[in-house]
N, C-alpha and C. Protein backbone atom coordinates (compact mmCIF):
# COMPACT_ATOMS: atom_id res chain seq x y z
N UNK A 1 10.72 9.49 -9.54
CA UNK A 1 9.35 9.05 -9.32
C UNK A 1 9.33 8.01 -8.21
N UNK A 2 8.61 8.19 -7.18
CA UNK A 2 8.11 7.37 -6.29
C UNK A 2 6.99 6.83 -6.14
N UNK A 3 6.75 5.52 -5.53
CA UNK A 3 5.39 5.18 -5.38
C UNK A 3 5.14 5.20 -4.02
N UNK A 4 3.97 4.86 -3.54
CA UNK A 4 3.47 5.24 -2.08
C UNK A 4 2.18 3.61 -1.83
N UNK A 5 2.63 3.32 -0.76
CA UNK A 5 1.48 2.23 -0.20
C UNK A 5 1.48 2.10 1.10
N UNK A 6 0.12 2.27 1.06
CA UNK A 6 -0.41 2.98 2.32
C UNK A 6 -1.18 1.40 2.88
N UNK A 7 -1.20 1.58 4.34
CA UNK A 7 -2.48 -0.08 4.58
C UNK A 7 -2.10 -0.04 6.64
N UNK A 8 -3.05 -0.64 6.76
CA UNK A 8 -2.78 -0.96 8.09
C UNK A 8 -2.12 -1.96 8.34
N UNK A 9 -1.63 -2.95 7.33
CA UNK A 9 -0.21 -4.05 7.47
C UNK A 9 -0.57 -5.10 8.80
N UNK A 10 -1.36 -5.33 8.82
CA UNK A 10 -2.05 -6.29 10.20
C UNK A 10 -2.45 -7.81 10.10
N UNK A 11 -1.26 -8.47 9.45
CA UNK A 11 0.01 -7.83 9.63
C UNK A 11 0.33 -8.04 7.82
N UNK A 12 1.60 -7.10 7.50
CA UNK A 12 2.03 -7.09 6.63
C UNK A 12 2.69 -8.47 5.60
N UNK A 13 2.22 -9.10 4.81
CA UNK A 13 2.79 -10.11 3.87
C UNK A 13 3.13 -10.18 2.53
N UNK A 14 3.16 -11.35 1.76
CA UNK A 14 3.90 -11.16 0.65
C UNK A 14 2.64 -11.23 -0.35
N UNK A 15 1.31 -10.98 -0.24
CA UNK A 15 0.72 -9.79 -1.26
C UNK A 15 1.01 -8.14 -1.15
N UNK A 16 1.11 -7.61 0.10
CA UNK A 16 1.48 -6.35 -0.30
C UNK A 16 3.17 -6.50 -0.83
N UNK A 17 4.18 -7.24 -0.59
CA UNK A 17 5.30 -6.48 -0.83
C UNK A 17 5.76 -7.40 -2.26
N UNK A 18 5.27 -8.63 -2.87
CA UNK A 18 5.58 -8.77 -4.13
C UNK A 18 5.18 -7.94 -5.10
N UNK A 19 3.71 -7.50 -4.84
CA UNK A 19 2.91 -6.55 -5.77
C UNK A 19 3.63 -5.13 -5.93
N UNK A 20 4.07 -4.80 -5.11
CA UNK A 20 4.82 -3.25 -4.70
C UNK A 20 6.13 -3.90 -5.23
N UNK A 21 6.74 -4.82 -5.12
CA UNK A 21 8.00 -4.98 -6.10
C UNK A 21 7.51 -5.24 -7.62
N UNK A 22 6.64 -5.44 -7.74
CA UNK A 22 6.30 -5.73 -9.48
C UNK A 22 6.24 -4.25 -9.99
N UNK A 23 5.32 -3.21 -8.94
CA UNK A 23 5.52 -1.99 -9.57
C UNK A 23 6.56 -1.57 -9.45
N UNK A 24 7.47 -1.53 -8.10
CA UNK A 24 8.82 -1.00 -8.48
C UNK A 24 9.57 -1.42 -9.63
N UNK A 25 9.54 -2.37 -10.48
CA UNK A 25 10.49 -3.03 -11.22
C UNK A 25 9.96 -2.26 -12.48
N UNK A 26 8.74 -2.38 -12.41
CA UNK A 26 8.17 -2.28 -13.95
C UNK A 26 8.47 -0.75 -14.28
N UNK A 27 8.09 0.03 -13.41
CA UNK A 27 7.98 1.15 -13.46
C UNK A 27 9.50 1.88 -12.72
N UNK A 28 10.43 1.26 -12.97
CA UNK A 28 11.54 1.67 -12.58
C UNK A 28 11.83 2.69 -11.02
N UNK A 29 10.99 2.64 -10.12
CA UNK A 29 10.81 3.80 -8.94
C UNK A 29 12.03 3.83 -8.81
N UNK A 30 11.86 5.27 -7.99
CA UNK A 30 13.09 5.92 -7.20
C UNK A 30 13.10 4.57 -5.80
N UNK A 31 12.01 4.41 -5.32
CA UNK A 31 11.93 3.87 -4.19
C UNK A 31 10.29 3.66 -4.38
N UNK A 32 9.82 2.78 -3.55
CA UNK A 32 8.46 2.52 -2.82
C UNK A 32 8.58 2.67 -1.37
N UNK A 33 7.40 3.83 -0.79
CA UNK A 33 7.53 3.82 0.48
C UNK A 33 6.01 3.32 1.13
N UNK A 34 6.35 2.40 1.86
CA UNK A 34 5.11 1.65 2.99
C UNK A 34 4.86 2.31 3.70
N UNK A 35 3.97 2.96 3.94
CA UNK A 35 3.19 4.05 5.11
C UNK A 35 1.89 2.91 5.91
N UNK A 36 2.56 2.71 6.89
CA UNK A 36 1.29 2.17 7.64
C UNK A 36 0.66 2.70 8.05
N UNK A 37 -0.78 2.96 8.71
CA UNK A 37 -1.68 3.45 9.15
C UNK A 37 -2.04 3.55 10.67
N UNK A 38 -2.30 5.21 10.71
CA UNK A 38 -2.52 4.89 12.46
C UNK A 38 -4.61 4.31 12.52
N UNK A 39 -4.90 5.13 11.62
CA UNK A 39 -6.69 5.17 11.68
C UNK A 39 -7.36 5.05 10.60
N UNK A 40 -7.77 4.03 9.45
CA UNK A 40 -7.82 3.82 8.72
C UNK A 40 -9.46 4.00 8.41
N UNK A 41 -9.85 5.25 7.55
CA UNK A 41 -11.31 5.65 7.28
C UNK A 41 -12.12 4.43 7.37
N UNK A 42 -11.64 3.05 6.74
CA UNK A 42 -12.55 2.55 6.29
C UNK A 42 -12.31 0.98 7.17
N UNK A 43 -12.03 1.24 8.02
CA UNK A 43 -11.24 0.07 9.09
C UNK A 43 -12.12 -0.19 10.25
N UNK A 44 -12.69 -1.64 11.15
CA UNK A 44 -12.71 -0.92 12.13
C UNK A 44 -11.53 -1.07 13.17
N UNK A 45 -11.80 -1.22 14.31
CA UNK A 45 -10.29 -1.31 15.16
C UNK A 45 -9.32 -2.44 14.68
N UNK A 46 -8.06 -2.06 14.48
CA UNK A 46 -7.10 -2.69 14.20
C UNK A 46 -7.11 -3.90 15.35
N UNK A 47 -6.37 -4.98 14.99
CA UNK A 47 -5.87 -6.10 15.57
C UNK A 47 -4.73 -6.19 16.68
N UNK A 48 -3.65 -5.21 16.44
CA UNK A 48 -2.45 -5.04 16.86
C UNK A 48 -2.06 -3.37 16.97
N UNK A 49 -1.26 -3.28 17.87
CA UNK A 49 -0.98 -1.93 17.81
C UNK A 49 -0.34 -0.92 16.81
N UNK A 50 -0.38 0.12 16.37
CA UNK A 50 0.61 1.12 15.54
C UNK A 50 2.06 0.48 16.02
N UNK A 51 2.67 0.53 17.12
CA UNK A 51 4.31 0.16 17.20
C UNK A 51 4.56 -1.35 16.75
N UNK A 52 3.83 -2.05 17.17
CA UNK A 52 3.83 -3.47 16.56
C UNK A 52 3.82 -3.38 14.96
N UNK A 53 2.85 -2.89 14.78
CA UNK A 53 2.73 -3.30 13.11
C UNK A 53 4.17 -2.33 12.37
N UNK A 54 4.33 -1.37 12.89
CA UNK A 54 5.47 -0.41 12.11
C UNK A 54 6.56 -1.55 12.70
N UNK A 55 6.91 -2.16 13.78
CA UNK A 55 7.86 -3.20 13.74
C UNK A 55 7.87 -4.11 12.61
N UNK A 56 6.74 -4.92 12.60
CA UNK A 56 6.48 -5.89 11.46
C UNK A 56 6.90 -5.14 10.29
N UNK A 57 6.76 -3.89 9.77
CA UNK A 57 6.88 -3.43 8.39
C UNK A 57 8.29 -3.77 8.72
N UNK A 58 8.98 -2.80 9.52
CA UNK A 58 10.50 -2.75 9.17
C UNK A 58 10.93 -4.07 8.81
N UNK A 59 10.60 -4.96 10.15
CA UNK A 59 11.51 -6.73 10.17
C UNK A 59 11.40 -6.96 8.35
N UNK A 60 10.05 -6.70 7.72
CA UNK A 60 9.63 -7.13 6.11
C UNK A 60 10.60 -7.02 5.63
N UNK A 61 11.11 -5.42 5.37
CA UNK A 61 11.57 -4.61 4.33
C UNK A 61 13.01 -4.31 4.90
N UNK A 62 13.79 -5.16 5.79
CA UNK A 62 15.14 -4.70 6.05
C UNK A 62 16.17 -4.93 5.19
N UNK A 63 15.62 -5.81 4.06
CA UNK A 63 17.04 -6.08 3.57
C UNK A 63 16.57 -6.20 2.09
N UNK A 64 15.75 -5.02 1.56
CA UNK A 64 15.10 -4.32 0.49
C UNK A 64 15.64 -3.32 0.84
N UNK A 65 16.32 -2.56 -0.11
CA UNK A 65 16.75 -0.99 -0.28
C UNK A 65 16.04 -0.37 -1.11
N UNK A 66 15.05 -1.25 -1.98
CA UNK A 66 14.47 -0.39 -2.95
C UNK A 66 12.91 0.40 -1.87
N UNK A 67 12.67 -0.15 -0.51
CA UNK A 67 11.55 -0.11 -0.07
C UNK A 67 12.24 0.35 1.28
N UNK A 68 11.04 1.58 1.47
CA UNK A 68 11.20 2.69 2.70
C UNK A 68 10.20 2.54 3.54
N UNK A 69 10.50 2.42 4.75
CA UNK A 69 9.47 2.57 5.92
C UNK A 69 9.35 4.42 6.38
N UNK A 70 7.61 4.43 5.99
CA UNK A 70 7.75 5.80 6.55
C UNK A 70 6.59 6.00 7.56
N UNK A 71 6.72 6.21 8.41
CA UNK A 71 6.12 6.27 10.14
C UNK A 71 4.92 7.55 10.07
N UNK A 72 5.19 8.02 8.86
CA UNK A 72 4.43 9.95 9.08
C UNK A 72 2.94 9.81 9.50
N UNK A 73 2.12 8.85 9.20
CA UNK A 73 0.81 8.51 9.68
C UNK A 73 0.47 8.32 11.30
N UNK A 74 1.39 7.39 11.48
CA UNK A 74 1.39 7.06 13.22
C UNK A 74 1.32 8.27 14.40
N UNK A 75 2.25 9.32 14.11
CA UNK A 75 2.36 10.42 14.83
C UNK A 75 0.74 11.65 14.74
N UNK A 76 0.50 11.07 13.28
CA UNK A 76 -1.20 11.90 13.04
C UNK A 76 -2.26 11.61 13.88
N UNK A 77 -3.02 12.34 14.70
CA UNK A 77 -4.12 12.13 15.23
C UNK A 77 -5.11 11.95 14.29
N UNK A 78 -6.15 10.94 14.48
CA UNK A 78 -7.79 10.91 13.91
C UNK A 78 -7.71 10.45 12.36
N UNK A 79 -8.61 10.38 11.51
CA UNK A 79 -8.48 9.32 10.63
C UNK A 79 -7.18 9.37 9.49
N UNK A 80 -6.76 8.52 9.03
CA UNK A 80 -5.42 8.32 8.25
C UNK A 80 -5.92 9.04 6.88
N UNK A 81 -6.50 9.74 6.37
CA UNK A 81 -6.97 10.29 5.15
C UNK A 81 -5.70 10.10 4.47
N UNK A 82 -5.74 9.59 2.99
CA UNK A 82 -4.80 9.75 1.71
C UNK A 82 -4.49 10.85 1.53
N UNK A 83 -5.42 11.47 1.14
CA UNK A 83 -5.18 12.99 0.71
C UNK A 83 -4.15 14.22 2.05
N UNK A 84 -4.32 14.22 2.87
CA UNK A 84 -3.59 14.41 3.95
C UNK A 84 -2.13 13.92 3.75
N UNK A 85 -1.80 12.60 3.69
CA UNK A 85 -0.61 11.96 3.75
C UNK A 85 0.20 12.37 2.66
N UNK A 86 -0.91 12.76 1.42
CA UNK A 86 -0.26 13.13 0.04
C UNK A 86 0.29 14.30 0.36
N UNK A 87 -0.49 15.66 0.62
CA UNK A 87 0.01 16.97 0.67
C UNK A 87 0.98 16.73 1.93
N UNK A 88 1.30 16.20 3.18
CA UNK A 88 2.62 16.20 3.49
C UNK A 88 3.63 15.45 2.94
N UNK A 89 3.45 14.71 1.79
CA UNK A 89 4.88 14.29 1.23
C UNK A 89 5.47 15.36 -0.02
N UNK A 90 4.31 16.06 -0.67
CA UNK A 90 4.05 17.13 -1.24
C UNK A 90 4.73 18.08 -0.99
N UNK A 91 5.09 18.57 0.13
CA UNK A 91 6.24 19.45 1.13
C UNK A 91 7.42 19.02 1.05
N UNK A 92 7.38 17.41 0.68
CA UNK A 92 8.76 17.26 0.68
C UNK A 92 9.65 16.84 0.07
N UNK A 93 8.72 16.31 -0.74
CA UNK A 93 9.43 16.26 -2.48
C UNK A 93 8.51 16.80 -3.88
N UNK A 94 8.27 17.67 -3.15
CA UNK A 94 7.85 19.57 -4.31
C UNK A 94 7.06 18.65 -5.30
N UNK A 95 7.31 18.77 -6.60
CA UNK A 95 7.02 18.51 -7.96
C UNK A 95 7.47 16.85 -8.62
N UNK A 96 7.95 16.34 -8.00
CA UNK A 96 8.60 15.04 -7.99
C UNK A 96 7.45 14.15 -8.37
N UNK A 97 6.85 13.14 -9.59
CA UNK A 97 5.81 12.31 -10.05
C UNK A 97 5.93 11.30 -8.54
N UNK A 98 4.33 10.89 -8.15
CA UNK A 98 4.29 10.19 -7.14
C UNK A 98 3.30 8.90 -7.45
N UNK A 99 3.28 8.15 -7.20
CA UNK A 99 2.45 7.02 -7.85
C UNK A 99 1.97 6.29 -6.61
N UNK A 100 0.66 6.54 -6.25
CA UNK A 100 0.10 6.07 -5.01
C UNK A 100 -0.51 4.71 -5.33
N UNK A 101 0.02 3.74 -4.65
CA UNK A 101 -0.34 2.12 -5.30
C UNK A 101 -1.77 1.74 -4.96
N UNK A 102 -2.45 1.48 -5.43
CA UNK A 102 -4.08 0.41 -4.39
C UNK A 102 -4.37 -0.82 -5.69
N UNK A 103 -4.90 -1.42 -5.26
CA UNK A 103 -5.53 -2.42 -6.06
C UNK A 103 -6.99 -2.55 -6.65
N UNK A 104 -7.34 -3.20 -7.09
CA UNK A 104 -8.53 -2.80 -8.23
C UNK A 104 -9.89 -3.02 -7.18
N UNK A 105 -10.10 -3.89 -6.05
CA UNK A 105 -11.03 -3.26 -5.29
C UNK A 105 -10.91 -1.95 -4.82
N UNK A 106 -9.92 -1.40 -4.24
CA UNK A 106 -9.69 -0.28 -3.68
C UNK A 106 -10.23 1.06 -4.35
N UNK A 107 -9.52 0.86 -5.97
CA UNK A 107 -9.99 1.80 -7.09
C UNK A 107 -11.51 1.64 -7.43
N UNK A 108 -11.92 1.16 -7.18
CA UNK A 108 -13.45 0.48 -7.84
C UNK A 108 -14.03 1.33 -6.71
N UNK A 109 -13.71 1.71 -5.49
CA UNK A 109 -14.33 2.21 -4.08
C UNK A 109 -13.47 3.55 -4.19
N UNK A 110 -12.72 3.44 -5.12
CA UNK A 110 -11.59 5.68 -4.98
C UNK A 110 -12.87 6.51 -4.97
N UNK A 111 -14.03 6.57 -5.81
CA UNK A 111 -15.20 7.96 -5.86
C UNK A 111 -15.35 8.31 -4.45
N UNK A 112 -15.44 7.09 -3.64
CA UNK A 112 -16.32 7.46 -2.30
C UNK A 112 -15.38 8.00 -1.08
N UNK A 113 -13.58 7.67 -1.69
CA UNK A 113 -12.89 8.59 -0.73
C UNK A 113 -13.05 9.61 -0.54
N UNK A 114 -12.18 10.26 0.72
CA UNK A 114 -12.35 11.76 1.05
C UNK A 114 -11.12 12.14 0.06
N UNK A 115 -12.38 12.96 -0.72
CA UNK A 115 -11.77 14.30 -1.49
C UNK A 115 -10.95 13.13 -2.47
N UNK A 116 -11.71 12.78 -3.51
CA UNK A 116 -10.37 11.89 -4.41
C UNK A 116 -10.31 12.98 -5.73
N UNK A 117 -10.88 13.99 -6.08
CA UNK A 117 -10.22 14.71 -6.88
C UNK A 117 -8.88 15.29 -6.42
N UNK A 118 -8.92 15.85 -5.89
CA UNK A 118 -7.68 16.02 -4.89
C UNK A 118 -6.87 15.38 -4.60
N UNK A 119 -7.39 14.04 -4.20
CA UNK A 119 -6.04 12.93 -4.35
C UNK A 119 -5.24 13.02 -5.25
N UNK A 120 -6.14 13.16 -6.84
CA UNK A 120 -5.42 13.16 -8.23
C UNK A 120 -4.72 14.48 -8.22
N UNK A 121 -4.91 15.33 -7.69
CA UNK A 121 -3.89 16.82 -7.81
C UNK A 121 -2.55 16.59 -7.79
N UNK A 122 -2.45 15.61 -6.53
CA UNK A 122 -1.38 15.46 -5.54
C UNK A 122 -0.51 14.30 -6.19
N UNK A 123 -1.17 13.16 -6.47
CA UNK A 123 -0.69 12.08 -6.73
C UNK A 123 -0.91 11.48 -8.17
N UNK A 124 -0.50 10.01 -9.20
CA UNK A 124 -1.02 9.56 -10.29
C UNK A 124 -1.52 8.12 -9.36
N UNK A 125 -2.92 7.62 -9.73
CA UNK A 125 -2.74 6.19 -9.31
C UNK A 125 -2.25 5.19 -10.31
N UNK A 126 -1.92 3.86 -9.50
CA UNK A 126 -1.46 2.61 -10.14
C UNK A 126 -2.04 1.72 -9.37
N UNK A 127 -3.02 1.15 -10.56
CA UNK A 127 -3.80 0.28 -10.07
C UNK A 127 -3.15 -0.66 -10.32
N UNK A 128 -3.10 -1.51 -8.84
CA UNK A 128 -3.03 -3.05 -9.56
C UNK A 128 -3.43 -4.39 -9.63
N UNK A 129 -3.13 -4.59 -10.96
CA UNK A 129 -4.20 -5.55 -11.57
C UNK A 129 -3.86 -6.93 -11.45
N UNK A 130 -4.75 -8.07 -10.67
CA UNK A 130 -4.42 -9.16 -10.97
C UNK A 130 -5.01 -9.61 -11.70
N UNK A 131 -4.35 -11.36 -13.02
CA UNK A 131 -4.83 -11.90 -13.89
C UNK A 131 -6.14 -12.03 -13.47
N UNK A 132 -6.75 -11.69 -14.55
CA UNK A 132 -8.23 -11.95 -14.64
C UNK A 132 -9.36 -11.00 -14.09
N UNK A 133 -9.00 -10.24 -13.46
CA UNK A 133 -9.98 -9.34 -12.64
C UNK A 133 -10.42 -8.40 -13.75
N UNK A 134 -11.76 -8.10 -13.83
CA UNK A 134 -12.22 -6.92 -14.70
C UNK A 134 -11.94 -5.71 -14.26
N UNK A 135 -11.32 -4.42 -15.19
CA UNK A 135 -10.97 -3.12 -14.99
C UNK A 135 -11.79 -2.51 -14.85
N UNK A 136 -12.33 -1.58 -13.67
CA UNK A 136 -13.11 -0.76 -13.50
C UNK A 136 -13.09 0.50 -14.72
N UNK A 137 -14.09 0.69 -14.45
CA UNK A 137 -14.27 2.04 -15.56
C UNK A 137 -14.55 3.32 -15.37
N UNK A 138 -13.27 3.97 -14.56
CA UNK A 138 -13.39 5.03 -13.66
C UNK A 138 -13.01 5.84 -14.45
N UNK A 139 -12.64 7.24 -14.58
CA UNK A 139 -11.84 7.94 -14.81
C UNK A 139 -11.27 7.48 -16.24
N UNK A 140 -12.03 7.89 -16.88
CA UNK A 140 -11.76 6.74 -18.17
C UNK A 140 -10.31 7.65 -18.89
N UNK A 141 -11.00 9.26 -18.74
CA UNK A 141 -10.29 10.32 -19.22
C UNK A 141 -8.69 10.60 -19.11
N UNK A 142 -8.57 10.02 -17.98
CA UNK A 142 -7.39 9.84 -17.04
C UNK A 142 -5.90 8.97 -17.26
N UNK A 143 -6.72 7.51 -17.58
CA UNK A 143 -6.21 6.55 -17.78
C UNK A 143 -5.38 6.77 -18.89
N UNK A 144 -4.22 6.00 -18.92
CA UNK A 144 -2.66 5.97 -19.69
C UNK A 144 -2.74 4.19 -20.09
N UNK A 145 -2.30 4.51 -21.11
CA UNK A 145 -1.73 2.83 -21.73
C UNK A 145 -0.04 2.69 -20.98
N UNK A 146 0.79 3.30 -21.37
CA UNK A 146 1.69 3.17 -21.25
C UNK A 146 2.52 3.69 -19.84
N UNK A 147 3.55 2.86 -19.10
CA UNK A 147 4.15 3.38 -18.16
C UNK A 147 4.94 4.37 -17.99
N UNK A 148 5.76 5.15 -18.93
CA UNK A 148 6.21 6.33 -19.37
C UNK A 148 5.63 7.26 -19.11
N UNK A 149 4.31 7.64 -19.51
CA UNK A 149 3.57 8.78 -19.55
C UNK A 149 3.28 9.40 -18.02
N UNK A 150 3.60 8.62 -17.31
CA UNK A 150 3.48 9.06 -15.63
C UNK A 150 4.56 10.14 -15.34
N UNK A 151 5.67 10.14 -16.31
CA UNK A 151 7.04 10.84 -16.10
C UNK A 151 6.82 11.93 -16.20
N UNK A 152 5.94 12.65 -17.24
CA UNK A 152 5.74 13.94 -17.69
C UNK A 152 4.82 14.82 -17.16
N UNK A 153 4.38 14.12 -15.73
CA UNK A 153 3.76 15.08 -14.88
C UNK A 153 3.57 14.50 -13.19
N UNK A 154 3.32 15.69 -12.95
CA UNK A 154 3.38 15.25 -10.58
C UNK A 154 2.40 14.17 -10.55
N UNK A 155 1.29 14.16 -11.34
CA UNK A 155 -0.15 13.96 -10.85
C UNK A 155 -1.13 13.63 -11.89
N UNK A 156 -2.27 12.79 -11.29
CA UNK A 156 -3.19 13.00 -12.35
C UNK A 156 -3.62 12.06 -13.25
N UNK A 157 -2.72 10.90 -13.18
CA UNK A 157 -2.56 10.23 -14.47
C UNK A 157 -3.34 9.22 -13.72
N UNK A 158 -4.00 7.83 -14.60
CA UNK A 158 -4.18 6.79 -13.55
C UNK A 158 -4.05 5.15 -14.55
N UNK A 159 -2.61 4.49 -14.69
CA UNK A 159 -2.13 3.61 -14.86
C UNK A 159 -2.53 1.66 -14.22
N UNK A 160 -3.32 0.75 -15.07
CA UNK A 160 -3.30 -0.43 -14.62
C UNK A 160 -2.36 -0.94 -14.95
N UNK A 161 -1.58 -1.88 -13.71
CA UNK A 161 -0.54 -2.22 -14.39
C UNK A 161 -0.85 -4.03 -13.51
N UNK A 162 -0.43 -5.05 -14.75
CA UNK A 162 -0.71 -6.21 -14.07
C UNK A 162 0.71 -6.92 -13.15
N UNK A 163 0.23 -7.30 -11.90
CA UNK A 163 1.11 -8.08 -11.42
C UNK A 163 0.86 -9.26 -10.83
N UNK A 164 1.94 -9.81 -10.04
CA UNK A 164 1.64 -11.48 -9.59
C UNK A 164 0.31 -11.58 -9.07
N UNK A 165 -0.33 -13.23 -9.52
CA UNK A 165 -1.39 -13.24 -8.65
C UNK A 165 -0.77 -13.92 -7.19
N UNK A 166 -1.41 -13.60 -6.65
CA UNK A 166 -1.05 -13.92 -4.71
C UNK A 166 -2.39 -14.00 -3.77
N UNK A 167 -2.81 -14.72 -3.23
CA UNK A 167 -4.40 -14.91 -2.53
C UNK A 167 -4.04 -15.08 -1.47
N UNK A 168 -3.51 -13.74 -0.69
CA UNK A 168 -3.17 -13.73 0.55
C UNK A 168 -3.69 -12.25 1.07
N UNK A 169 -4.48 -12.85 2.36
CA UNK A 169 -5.03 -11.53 3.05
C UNK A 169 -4.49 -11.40 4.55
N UNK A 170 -5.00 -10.62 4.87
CA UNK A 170 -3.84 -9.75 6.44
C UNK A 170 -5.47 -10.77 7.03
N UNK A 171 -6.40 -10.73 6.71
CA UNK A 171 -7.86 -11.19 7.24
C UNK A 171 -7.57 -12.80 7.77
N UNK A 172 -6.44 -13.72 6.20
CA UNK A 172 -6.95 -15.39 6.53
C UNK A 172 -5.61 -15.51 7.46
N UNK A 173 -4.46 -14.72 7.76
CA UNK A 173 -3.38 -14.77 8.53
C UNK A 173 -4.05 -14.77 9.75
N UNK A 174 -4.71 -13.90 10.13
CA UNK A 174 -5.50 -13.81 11.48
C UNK A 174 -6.17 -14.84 11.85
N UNK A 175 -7.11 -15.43 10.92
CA UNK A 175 -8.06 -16.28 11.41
C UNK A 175 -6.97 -17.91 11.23
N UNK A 176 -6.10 -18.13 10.95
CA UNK A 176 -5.21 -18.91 11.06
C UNK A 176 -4.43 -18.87 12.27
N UNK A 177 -4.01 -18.04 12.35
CA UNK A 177 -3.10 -18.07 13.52
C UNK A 177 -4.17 -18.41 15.18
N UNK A 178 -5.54 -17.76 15.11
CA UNK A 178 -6.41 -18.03 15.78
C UNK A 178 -6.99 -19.48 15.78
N UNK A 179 -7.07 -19.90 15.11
CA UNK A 179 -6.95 -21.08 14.91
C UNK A 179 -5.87 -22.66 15.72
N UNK A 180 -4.50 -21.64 15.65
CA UNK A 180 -3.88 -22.22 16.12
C UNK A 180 -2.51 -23.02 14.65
N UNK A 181 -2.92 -22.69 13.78
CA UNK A 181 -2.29 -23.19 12.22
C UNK A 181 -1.39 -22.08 11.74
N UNK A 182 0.15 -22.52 11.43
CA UNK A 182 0.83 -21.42 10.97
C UNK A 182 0.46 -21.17 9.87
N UNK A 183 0.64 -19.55 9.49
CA UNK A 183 0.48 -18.74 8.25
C UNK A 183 2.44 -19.10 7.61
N UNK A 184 3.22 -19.88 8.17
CA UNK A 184 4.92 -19.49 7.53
C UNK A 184 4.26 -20.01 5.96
N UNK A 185 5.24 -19.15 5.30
CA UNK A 185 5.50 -18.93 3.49
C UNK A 185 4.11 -17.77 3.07
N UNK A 186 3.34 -17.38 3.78
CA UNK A 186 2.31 -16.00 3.34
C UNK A 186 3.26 -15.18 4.03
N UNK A 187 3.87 -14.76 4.59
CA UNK A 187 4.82 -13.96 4.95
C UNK A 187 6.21 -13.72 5.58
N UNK A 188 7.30 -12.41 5.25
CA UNK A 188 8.34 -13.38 6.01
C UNK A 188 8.28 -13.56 7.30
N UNK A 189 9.65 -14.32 7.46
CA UNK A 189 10.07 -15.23 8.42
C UNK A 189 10.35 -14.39 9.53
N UNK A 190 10.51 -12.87 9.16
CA UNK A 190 11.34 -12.00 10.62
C UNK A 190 10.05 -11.38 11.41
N UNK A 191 8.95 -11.27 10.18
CA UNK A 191 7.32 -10.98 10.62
C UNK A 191 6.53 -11.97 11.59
N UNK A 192 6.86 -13.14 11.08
CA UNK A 192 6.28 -14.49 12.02
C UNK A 192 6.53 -14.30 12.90
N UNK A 193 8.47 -14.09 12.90
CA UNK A 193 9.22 -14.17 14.43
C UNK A 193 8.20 -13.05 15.58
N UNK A 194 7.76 -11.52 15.10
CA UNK A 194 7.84 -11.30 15.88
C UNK A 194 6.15 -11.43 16.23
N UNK A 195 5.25 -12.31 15.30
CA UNK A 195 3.92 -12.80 15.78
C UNK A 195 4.07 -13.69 16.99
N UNK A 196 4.95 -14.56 16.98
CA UNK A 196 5.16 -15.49 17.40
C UNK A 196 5.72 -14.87 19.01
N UNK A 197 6.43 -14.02 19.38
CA UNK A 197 7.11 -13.89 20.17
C UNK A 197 5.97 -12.54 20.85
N UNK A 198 5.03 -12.10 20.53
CA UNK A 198 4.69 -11.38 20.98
C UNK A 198 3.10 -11.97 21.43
N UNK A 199 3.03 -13.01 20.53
CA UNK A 199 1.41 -13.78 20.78
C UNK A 199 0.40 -13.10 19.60
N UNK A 200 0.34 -12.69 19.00
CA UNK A 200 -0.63 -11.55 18.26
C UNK A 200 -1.23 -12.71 17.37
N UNK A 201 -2.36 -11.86 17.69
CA UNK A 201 -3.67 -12.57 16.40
C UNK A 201 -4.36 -13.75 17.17
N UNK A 202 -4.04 -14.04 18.74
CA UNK A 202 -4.64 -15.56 19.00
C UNK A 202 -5.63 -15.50 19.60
């Protein structure tokens, strides 16, 4: 079983990759793979470029083995659709349970994706939950208590699972660094390096 987290990483910090280690741990993954985004439906123009930000992922996640950089979005023309990204990983690990990560705004906004029945064909979600936030009441039918039950099928299932709270956005990194005020300890140190060395966000 794998999980999948998808984002435009602009730039990438330690809310996406503690949260994605809480699910890897809890839920024992094969791996978590970070898919950054070339065109993000619901985005408007990115900050930084596709090669920049897939730099920043790697510098993150180099010396994590449990966490995979996978590029397959970048090479896609026109919008980054989920469902798309799902059926080509679908090709490539057949029948294999996949656990596509978002967080509880994200899920609260899944109806209005493209094609989210379909998402569920392909994939199980894992929402995740920080202390205190109220659980949407989606898919009520769907929903699993337990982390196990994801094992016994590709797809379909849709799991809250709580992890660290962290109040860090790719949004207040930007307007900080614009500012002129370092963001160091919201993200690592090899990510800064290459904000820093390239000028981005000012």
């Amino acid at each position: 079983m794998i999980g999948i987290l998808g984002g435009s990483f602009d730039p990438i910090h330690y809310g996406h990759l503690r949260t994605a280690l809480d699910v890897q741990q809890t839920l024992n993954l094969e791996q978590i793979r970070l898919i950054p985004l070339l065109n993000p439906p619901h985005r408007d123009v990115l900050a930084s470029g596709a090669e920049t930000r897939l730099a920043m992922v790697r510098a993150a996640v180099a010396d994590e083995p449990r966490f995979r950089v996978d590029d397959r979005e970048l090479a896609r023309s026109g919008k980054s659709y989920t469902l798309n990204t799902l059926l080509s990983l679908r090709e490539e690990l057949g029948e294999q349970p996949i656990c596509l990560l978002l967080g509880t705004d994200a899920f609260r906004g899944f109806p209005g994706w493209h094609k989210p029945g379909e998402i569920l064909k392909q994939a199980h979600l894992v929402v995740m939950q920080r202390p205190g936030t109220a659980r949407p009441e989606i898919y009520p039918e769907r929903t699993v208590a337990a982390p196990n039950a994801l094992n016994s099928s590709s797809a379909g299932r849709i799991l809250f699972l709580p992890v660290t709270q962290l109040d860090i956005s790719a949004t207040r990194i930007r307007a900080m660094l614009r500012m002129g005020l370092s963001p160091r300890y919201l993200l690592p140190e090899a990510v800064l390096s290459i904000i820093q060395q390239q000028g981005l966000y000012r």
